[in-house]
N, C-alpha and C. Protein backbone atom coordinates (compact mmCIF):
# COMPACT_ATOMS: atom_id res chain seq x y z
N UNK A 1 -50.03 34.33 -38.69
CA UNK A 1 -49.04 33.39 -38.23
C UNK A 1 -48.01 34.15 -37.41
N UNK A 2 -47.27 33.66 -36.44
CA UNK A 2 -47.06 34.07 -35.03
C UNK A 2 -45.50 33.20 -35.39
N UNK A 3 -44.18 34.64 -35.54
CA UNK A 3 -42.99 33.46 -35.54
C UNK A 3 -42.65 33.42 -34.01
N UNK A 4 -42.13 33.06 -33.68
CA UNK A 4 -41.54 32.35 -31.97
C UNK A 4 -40.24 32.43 -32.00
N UNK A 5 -39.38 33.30 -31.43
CA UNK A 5 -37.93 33.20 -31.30
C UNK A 5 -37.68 31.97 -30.10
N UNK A 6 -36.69 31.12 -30.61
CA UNK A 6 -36.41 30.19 -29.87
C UNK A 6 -34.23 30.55 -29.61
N UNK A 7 -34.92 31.20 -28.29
CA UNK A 7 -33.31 32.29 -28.15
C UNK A 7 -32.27 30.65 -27.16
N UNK A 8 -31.79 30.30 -27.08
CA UNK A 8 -31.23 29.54 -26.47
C UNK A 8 -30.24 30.02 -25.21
N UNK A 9 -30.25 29.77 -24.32
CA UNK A 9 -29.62 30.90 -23.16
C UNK A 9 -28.98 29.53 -22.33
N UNK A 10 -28.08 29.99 -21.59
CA UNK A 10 -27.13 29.11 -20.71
C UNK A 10 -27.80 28.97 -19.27
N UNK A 11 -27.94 27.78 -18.41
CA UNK A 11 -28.84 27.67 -17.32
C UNK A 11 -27.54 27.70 -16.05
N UNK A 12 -27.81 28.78 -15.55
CA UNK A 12 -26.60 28.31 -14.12
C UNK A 12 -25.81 27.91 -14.60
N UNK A 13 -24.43 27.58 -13.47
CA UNK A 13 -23.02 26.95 -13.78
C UNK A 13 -22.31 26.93 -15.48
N UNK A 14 -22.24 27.70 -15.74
CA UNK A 14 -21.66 27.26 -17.64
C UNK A 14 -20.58 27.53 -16.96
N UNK A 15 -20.22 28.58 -16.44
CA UNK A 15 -18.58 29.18 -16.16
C UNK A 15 -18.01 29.01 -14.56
N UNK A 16 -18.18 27.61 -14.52
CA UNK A 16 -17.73 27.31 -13.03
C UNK A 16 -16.37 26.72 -13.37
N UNK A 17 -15.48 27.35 -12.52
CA UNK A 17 -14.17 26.83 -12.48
C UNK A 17 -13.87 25.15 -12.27
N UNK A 18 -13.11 24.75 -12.84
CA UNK A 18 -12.28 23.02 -12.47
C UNK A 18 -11.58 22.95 -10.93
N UNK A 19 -11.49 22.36 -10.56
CA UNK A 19 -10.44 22.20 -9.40
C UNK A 19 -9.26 21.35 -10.09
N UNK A 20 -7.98 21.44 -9.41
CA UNK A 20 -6.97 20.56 -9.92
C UNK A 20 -7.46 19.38 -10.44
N UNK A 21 -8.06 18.64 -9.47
CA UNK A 21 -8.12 17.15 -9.63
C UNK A 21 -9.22 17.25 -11.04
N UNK A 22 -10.02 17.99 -11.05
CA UNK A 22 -10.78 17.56 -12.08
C UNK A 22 -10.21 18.12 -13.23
N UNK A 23 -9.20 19.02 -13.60
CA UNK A 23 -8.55 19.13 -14.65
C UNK A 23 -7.55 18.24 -14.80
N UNK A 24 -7.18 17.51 -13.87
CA UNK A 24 -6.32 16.72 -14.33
C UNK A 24 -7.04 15.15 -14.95
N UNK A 25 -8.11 15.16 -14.32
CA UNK A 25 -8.75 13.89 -14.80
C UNK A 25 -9.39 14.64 -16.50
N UNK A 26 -9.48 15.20 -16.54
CA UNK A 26 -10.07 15.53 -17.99
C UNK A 26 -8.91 15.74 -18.99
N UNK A 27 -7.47 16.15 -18.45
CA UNK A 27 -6.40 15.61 -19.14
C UNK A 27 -6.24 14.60 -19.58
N UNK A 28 -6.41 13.65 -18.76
CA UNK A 28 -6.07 12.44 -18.73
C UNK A 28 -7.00 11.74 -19.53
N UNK A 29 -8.68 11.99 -19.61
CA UNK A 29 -9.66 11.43 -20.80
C UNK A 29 -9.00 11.71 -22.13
N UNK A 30 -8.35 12.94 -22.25
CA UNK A 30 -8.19 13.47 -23.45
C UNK A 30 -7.00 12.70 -23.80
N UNK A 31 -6.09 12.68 -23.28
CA UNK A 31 -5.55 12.05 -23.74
C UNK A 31 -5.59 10.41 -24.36
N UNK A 32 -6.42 9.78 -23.61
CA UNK A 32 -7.05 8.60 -23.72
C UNK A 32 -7.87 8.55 -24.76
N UNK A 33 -8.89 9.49 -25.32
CA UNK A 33 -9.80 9.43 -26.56
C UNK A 33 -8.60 9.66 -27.73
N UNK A 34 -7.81 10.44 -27.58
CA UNK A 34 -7.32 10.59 -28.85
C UNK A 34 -6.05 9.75 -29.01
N UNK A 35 -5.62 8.81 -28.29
CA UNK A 35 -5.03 8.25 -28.30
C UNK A 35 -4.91 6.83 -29.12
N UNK A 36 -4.16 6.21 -29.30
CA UNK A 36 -3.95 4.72 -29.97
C UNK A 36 -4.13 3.49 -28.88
N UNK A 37 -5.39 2.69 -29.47
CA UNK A 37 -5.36 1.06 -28.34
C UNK A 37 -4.39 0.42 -29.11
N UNK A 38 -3.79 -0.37 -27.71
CA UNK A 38 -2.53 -1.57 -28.19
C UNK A 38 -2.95 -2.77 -27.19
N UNK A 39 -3.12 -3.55 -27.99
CA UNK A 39 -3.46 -4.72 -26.58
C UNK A 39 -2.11 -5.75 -26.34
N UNK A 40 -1.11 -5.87 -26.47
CA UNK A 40 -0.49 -6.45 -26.38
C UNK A 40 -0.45 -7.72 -24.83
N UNK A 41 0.40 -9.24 -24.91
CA UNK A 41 0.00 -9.58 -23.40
C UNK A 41 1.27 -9.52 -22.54
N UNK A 42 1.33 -9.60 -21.55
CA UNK A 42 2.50 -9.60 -21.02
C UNK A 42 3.28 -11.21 -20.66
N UNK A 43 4.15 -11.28 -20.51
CA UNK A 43 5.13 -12.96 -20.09
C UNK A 43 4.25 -14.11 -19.42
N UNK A 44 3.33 -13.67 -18.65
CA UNK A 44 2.78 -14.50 -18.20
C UNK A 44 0.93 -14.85 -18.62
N UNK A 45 0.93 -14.17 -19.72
CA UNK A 45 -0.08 -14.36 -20.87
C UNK A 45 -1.48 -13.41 -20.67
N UNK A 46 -1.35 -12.44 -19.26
CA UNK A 46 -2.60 -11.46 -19.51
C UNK A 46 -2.63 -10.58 -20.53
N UNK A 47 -3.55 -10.22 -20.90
CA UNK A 47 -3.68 -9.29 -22.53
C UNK A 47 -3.50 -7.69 -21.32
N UNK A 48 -2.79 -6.97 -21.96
CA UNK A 48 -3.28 -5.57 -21.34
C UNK A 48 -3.55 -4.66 -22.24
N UNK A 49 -4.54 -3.59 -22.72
CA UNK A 49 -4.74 -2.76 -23.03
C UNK A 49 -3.73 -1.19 -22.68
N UNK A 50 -3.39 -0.79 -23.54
CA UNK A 50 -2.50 0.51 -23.35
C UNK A 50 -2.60 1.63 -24.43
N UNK A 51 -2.83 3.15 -24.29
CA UNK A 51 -3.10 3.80 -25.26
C UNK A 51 -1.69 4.46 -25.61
N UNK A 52 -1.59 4.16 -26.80
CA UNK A 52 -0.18 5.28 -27.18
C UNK A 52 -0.43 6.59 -28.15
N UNK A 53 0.37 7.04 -28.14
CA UNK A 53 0.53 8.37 -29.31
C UNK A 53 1.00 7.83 -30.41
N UNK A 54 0.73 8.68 -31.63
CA UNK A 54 0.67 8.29 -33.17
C UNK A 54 2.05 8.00 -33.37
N UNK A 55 3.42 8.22 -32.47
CA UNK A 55 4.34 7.87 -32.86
C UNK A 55 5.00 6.36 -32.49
N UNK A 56 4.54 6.26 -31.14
CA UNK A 56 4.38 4.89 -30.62
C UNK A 56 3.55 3.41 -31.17
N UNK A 57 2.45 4.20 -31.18
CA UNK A 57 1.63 3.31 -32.25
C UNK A 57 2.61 2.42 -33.64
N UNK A 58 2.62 3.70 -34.52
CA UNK A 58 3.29 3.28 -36.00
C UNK A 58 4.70 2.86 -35.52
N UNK A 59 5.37 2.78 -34.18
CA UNK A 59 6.52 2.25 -34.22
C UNK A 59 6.26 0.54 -34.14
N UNK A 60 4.99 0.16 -32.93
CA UNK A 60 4.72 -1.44 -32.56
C UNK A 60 3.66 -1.85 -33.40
N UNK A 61 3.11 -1.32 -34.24
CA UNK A 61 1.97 -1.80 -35.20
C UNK A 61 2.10 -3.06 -36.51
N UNK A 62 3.41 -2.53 -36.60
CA UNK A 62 4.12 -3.71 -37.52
C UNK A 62 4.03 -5.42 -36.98
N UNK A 63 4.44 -6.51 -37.77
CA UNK A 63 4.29 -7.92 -37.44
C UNK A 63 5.39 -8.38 -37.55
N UNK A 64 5.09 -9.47 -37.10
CA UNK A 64 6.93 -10.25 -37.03
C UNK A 64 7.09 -10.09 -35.66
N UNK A 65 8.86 -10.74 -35.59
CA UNK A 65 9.67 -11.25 -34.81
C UNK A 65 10.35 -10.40 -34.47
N UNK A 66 11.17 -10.28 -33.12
CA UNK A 66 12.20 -9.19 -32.97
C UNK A 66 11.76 -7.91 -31.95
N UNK A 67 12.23 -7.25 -31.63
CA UNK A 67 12.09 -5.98 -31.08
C UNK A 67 11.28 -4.93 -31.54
N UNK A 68 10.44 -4.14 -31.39
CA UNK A 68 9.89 -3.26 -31.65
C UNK A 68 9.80 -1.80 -31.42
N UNK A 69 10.33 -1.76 -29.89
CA UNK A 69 10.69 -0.33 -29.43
C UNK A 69 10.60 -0.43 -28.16
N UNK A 70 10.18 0.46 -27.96
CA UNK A 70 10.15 1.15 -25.56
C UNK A 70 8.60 2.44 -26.44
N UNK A 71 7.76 1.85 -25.49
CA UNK A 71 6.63 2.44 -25.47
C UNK A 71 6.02 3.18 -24.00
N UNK A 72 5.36 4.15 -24.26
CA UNK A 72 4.96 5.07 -23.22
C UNK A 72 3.46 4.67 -22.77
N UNK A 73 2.69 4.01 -22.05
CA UNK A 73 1.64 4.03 -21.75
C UNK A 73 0.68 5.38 -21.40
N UNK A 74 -0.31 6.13 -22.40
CA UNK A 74 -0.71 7.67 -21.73
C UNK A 74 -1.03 7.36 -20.54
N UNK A 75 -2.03 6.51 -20.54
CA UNK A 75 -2.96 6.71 -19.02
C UNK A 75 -2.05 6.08 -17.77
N UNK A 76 -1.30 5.12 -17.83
CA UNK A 76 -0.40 5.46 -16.37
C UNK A 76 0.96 5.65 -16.63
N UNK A 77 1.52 6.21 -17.55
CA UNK A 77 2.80 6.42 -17.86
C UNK A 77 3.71 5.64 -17.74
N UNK A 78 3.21 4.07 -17.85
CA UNK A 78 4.65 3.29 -17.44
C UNK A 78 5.05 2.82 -18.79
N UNK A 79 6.49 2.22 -19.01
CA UNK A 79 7.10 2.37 -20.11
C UNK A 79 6.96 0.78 -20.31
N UNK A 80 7.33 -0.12 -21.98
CA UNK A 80 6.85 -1.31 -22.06
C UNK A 80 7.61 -1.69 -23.13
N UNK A 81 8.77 -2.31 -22.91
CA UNK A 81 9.40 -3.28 -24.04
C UNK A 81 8.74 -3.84 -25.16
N UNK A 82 8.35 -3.48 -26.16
CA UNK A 82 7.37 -4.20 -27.18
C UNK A 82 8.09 -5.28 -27.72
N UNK A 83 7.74 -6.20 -28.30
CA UNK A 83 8.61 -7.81 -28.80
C UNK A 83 7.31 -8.46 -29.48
N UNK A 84 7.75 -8.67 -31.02
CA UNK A 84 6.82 -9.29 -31.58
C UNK A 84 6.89 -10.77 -31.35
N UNK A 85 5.61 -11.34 -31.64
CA UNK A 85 5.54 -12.80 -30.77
C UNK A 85 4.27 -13.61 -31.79
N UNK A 86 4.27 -14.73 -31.41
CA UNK A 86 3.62 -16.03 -32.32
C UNK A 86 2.36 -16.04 -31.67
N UNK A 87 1.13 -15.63 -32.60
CA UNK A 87 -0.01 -16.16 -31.52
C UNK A 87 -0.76 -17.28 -31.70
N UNK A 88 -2.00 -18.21 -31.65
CA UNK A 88 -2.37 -18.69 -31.53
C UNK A 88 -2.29 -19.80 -32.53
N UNK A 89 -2.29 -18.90 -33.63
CA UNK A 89 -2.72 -19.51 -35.10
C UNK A 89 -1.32 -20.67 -35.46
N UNK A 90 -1.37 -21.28 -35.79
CA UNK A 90 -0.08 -22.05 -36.46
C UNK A 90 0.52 -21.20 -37.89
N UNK A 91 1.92 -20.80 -37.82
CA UNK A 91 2.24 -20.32 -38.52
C UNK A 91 2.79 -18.39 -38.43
N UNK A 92 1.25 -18.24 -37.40
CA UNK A 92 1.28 -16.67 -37.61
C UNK A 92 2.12 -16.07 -36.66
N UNK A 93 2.51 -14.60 -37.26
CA UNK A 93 3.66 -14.19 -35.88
C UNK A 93 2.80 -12.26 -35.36
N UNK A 94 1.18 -12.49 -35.47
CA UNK A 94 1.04 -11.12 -35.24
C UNK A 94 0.87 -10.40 -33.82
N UNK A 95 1.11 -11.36 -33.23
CA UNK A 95 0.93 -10.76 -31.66
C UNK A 95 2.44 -9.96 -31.12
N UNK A 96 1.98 -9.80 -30.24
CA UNK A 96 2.88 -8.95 -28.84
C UNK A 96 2.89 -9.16 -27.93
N UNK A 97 4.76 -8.54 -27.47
CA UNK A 97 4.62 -9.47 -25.91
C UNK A 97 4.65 -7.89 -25.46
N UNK A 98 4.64 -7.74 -24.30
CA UNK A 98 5.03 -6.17 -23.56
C UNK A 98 5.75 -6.71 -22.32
N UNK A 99 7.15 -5.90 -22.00
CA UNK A 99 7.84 -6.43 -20.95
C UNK A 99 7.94 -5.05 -20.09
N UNK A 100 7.29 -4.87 -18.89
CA UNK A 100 7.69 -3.64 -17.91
C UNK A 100 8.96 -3.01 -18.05
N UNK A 101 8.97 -2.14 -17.67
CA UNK A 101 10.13 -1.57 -18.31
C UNK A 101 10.54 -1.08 -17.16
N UNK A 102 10.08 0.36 -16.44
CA UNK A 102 10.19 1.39 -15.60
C UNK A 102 8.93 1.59 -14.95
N UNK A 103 9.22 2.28 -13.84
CA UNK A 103 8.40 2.89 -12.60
C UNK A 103 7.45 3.95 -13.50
N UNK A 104 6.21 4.33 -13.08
CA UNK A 104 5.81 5.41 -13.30
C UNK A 104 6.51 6.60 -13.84
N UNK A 105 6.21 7.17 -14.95
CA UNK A 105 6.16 8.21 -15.78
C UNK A 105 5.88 9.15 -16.01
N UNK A 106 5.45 10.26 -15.77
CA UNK A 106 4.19 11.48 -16.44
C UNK A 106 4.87 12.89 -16.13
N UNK A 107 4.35 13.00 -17.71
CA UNK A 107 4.95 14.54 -17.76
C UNK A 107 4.29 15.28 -17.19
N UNK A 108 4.43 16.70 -17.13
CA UNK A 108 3.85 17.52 -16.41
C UNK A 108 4.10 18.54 -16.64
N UNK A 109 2.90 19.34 -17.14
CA UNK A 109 3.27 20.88 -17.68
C UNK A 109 2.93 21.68 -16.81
């Protein structure tokens, strides 16, 4: 019987450099996977999707009426009045409104 090393080796390109743009777009995934979905809709009733950080999140996650905070959108950095709001159901108050806030955002290290 005949063992077979099965050596695993790297094919071309493993250590090819990023260009800006593509490090910045892979910032920007990352930040997006590890991030928090919020769907909240805006005043005139579209739903929008927005990812926040774990601190943003646990600030608008709560239910009810009233104010909620100023939220950071990761992926385009714009900022969003959170306001809890009545949705569909008779009775229930678990939705969200999101009100624009500010212009574009983004940090930059």
């Amino acid at each position: 019987m005949s063992t077979t090393r099965n050596i695993k080796r790297p094919i071309g390109g493993t250590h090819a450099l990023l260009t800006d743009e593509q490090k910045t777009e892979l910032d920007r995934r990352v930040q997006e996977l590890s991030g928090n979905l919020f769907t909240p809709r805006l005043r005139n009733g579209k739903r929008i999707g927005i990812v926040l950080d774990r601190a943003g999140y646990s600030q608008v996650r709560g239910r009810g009426l009233g104010n909620r905070g100023i939220v950071t959108d990761l992926n385009s950095g714009n900022q969003y009045e959170i306001a809890g709001a009545a949705c569909s159901l008779a009775g229930c108050i678990c939705d969200a409104v999101a009100i624009k806030r500010a212009a574009k955002f983004r940090q930059t290290k």
